[in-house]
N, C-alpha and C. Protein backbone atom coordinates (compact mmCIF):
# COMPACT_ATOMS: atom_id res chain seq x y z
N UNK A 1 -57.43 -9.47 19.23
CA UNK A 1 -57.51 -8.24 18.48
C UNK A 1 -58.99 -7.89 18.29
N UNK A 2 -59.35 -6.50 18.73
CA UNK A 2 -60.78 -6.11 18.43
C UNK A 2 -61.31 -6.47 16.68
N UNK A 3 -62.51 -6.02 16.59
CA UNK A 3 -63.11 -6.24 15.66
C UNK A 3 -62.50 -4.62 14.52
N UNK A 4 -62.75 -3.52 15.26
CA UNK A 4 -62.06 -2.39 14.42
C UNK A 4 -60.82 -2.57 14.28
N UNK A 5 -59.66 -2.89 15.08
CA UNK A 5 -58.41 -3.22 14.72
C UNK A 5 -58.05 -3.93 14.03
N UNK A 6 -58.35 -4.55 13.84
CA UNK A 6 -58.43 -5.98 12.51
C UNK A 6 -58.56 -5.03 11.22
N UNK A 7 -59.62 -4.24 11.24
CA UNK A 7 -59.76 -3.59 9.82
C UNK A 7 -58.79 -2.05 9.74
N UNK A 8 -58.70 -1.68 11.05
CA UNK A 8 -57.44 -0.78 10.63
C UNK A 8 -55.94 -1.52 10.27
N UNK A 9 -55.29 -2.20 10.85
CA UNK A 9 -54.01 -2.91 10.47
C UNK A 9 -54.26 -3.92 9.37
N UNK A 10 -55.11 -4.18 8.76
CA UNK A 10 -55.27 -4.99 7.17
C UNK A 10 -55.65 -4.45 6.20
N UNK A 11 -56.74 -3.29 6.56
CA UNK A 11 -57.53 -2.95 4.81
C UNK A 11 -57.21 -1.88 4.99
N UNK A 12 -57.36 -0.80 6.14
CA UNK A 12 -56.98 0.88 5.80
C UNK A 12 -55.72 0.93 5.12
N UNK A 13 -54.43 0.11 5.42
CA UNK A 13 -52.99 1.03 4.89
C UNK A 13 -53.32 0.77 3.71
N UNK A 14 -54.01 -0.43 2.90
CA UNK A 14 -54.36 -0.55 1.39
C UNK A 14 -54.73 0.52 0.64
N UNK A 15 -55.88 0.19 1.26
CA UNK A 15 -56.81 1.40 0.56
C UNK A 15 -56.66 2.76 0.89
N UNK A 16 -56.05 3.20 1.77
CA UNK A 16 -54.90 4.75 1.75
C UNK A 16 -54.25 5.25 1.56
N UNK A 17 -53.26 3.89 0.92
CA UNK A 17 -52.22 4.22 0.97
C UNK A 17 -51.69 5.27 -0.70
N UNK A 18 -51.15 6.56 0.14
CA UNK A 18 -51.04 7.19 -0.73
C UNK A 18 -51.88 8.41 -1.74
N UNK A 19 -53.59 8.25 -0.77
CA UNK A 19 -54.50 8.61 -1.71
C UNK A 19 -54.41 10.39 -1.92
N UNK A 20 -53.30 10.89 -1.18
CA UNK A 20 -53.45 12.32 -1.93
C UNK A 20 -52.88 12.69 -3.39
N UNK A 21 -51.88 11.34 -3.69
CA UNK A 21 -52.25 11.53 -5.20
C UNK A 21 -52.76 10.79 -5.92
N UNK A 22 -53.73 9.55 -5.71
CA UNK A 22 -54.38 9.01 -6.55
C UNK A 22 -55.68 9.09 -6.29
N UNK A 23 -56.30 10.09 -5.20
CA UNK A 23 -57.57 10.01 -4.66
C UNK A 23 -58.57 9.94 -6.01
N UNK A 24 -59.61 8.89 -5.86
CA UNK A 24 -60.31 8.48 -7.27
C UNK A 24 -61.37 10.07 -7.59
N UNK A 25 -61.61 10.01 -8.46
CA UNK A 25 -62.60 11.12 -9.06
C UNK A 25 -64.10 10.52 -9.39
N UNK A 26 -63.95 10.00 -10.07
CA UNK A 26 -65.03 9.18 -10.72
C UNK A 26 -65.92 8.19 -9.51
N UNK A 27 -67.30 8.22 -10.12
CA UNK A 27 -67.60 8.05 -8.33
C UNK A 27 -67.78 5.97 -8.84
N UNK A 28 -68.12 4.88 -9.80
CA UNK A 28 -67.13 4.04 -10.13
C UNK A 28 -66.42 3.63 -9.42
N UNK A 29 -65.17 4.58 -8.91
CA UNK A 29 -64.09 4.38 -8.58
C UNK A 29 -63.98 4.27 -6.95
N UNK A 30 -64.66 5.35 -6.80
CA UNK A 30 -65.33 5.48 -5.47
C UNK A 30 -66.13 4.58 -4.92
N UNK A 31 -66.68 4.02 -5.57
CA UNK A 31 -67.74 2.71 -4.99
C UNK A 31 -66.85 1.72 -4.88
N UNK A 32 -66.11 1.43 -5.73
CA UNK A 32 -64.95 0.09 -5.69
C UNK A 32 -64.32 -0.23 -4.47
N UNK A 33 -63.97 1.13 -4.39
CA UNK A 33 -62.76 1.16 -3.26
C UNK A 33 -63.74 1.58 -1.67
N UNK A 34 -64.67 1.75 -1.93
CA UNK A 34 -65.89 1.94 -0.72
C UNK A 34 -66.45 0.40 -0.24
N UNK A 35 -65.81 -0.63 -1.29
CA UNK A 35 -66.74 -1.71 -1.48
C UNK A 35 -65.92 -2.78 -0.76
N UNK A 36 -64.69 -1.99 -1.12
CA UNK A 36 -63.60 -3.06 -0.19
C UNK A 36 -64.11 -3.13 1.52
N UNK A 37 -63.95 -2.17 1.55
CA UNK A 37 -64.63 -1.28 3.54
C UNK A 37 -65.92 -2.57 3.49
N UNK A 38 -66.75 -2.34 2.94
CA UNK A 38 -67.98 -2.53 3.43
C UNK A 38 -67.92 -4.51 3.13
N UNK A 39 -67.64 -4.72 1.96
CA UNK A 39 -66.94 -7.04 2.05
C UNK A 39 -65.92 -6.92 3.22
N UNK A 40 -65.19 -6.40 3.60
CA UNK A 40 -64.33 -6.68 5.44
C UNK A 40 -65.48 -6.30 6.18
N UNK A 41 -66.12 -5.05 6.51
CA UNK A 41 -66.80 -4.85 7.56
C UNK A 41 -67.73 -6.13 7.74
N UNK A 42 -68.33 -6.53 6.54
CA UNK A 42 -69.72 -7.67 6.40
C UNK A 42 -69.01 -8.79 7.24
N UNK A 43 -67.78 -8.85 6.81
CA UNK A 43 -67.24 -10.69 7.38
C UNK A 43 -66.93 -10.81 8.98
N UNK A 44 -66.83 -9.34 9.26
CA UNK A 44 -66.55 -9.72 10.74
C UNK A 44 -67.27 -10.34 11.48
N UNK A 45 -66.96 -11.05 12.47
CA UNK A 45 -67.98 -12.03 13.63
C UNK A 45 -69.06 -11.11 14.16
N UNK A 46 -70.18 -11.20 14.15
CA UNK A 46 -71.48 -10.94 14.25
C UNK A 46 -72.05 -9.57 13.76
N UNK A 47 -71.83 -9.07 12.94
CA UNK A 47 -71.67 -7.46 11.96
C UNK A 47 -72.31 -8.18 10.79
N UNK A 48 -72.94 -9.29 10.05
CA UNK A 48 -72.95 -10.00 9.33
C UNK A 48 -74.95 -9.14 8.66
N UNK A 49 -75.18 -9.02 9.77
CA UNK A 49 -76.80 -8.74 9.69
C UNK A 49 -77.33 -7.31 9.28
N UNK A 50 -76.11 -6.80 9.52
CA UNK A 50 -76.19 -5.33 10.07
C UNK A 50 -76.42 -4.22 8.78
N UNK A 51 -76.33 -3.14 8.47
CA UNK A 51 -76.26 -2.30 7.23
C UNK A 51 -75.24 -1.57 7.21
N UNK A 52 -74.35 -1.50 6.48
CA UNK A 52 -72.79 -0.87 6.21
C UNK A 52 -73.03 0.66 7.39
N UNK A 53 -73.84 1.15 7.31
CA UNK A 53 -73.84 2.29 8.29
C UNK A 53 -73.65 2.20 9.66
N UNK A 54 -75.10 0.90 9.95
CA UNK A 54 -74.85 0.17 11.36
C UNK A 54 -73.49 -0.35 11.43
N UNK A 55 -72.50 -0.82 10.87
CA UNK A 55 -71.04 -1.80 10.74
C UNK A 55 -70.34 -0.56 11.36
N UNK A 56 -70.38 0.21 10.58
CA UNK A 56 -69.48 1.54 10.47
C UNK A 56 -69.66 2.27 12.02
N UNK A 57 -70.73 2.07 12.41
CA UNK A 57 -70.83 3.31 13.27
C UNK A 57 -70.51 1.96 14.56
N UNK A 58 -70.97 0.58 14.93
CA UNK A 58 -70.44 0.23 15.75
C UNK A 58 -68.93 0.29 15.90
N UNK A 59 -68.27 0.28 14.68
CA UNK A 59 -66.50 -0.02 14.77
C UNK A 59 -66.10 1.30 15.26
N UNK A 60 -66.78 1.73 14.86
CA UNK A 60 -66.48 3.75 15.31
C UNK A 60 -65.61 4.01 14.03
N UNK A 61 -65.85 3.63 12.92
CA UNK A 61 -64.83 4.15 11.72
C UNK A 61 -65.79 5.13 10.90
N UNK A 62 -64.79 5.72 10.26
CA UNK A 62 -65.78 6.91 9.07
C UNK A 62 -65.64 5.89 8.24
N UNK A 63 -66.19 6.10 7.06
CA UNK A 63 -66.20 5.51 5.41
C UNK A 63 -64.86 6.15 4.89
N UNK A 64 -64.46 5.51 3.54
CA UNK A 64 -63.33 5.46 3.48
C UNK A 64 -63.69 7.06 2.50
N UNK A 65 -64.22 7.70 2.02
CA UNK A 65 -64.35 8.96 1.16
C UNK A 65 -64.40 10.07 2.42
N UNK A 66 -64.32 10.27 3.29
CA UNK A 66 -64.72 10.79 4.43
C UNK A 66 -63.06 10.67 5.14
N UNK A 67 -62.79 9.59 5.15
CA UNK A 67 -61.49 9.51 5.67
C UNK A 67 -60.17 10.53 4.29
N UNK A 68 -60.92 9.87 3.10
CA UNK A 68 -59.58 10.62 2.24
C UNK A 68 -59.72 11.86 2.07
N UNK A 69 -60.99 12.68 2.51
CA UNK A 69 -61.60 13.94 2.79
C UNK A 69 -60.21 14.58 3.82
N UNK A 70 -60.51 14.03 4.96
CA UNK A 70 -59.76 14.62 6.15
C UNK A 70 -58.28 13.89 5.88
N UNK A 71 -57.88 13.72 4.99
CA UNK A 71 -56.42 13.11 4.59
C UNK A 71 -55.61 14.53 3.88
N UNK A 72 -56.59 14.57 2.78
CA UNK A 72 -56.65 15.44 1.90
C UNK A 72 -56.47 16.98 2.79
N UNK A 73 -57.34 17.11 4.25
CA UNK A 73 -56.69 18.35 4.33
C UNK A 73 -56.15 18.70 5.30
N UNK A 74 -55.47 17.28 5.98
CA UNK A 74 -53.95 17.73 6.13
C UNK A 74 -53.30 18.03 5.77
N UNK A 75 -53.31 17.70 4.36
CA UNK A 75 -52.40 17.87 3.30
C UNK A 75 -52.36 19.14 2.96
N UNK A 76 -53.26 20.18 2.88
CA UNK A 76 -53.44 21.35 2.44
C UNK A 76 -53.04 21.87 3.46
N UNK A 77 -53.19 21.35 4.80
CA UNK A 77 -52.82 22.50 5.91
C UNK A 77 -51.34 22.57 5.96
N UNK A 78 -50.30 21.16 5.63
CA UNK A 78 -49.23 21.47 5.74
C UNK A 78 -48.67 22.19 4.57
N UNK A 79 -49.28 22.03 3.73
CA UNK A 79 -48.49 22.99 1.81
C UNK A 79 -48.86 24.20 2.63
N UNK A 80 -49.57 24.76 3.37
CA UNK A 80 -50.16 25.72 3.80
C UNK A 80 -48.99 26.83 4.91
N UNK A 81 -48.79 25.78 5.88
CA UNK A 81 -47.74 25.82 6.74
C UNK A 81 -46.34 25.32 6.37
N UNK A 82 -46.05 24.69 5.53
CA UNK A 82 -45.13 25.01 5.12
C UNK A 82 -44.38 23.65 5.43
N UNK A 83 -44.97 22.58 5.92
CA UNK A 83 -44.57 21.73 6.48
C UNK A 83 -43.58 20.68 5.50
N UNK A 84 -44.37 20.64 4.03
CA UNK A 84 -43.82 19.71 3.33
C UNK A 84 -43.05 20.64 1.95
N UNK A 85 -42.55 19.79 1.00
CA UNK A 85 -41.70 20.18 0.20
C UNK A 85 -42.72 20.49 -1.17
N UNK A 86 -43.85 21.14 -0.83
CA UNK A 86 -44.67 21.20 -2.15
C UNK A 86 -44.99 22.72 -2.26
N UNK A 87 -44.34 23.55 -3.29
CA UNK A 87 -44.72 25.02 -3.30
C UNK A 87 -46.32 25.21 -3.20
N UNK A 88 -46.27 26.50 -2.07
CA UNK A 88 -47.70 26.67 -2.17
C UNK A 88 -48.53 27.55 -3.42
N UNK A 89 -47.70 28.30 -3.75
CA UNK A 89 -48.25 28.87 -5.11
C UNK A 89 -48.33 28.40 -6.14
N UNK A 90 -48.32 26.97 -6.24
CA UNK A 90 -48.87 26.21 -7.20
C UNK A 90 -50.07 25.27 -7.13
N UNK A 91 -49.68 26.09 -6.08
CA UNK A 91 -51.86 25.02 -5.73
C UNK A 91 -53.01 26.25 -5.47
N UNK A 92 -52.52 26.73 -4.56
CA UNK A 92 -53.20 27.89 -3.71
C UNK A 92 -52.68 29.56 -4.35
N UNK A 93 -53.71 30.44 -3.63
CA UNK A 93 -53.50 31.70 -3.79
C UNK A 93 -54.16 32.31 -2.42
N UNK A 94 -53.69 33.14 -1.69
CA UNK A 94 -54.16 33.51 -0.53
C UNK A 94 -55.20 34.68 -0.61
N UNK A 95 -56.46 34.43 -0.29
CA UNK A 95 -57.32 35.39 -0.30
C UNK A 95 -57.18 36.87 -0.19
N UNK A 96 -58.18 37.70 -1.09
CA UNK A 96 -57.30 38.82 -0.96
C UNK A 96 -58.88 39.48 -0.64
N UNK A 97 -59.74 38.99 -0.04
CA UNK A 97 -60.73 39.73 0.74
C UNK A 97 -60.37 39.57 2.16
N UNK A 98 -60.43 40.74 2.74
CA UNK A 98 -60.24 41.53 3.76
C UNK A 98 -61.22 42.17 4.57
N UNK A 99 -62.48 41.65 4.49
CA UNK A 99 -64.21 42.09 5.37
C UNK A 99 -64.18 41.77 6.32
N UNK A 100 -64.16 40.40 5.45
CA UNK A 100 -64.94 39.36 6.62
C UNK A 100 -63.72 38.96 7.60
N UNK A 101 -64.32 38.57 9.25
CA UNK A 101 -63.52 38.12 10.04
C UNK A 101 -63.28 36.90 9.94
N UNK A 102 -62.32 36.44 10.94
CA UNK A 102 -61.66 35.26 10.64
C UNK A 102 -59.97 35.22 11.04
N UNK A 103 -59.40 34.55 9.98
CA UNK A 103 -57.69 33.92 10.58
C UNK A 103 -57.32 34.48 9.33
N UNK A 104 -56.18 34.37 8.85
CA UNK A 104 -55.33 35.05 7.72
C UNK A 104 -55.01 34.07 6.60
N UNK A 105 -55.50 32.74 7.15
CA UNK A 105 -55.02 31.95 5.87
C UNK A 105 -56.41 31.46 4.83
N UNK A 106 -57.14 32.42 4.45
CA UNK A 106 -58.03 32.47 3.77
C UNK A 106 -57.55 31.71 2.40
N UNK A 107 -58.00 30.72 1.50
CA UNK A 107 -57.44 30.40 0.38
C UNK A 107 -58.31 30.69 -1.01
N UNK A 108 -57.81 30.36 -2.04
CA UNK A 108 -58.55 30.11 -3.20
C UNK A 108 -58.30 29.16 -3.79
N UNK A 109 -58.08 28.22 -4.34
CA UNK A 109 -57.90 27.21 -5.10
C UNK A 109 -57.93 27.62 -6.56
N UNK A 110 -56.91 27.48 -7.82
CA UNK A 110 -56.74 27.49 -8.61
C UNK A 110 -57.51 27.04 -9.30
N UNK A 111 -58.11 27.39 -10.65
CA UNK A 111 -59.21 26.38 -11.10
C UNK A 111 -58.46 25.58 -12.01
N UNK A 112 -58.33 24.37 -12.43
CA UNK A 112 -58.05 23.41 -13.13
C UNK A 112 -58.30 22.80 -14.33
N UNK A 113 -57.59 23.12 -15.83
CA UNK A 113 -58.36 22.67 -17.09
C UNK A 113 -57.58 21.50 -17.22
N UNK A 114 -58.25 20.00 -17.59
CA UNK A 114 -56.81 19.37 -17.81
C UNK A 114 -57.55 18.91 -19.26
N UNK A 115 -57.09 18.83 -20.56
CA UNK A 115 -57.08 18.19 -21.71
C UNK A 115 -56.70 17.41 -22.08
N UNK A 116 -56.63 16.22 -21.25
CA UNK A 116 -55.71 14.99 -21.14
C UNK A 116 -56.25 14.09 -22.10
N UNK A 117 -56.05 13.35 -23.31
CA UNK A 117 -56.57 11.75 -23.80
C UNK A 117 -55.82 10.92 -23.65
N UNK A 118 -56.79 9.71 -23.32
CA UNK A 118 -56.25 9.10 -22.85
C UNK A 118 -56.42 7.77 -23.58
């Protein structure tokens, strides 16, 4: 088994699993779970010397905030298209400028108050 395959079939389904609804906020949280990536990348056989960037870019992997980036907007493209069971007018609102060129699925994003204690 390669050296990137090893870390896709052990640590990615972990640390993915699921992250369009628990994707972390707090950047804390973000380092934690960035930190997992980078203690596997360090242990692999001869990656040991290297700098999490150098690790990263030989395995050919993104970082894991980068990956839940492009997770995240699949996710929007299918609420978008219609793909999954999540109303889109509860996330989105479809642009209602009409200038500029482009495709038709222009969005806005709702802005978000949450008053949560916790």
């Amino acid at each position: 088994m390669k050296k990137r395959d090893s870390f896709i079939v052990c640590v990615r389904p972990i640390v993915e699993y699921n992250s369009v609804i628990w994707s972390p906020q707090n950047v804390h949280d973000i380092e934690e779970i960035e930190r997992i990536q980078r203690r596997f990348t360090k242990r692999l056989p001869g990656l040991k010397t290297y700098s999490y960037a150098t690790r990263l870019n030989q395995l050919k992997i993104p970082g894991l905030e980068l990956r839940r980036l492009h997770i995240d907007l699949i996710m929007c493209y299918k609420i978008v298209l219609g793909l999954v069971d999540v109303n889109f007018d509860d996330s989105f609102q479809n642009s209602t400028v009409v200038t500029t060129r482009g495709h038709p699925f222009k969005l806005f994003k709702y802005h978000c108050d949450v008053n949560a204690k916790i």
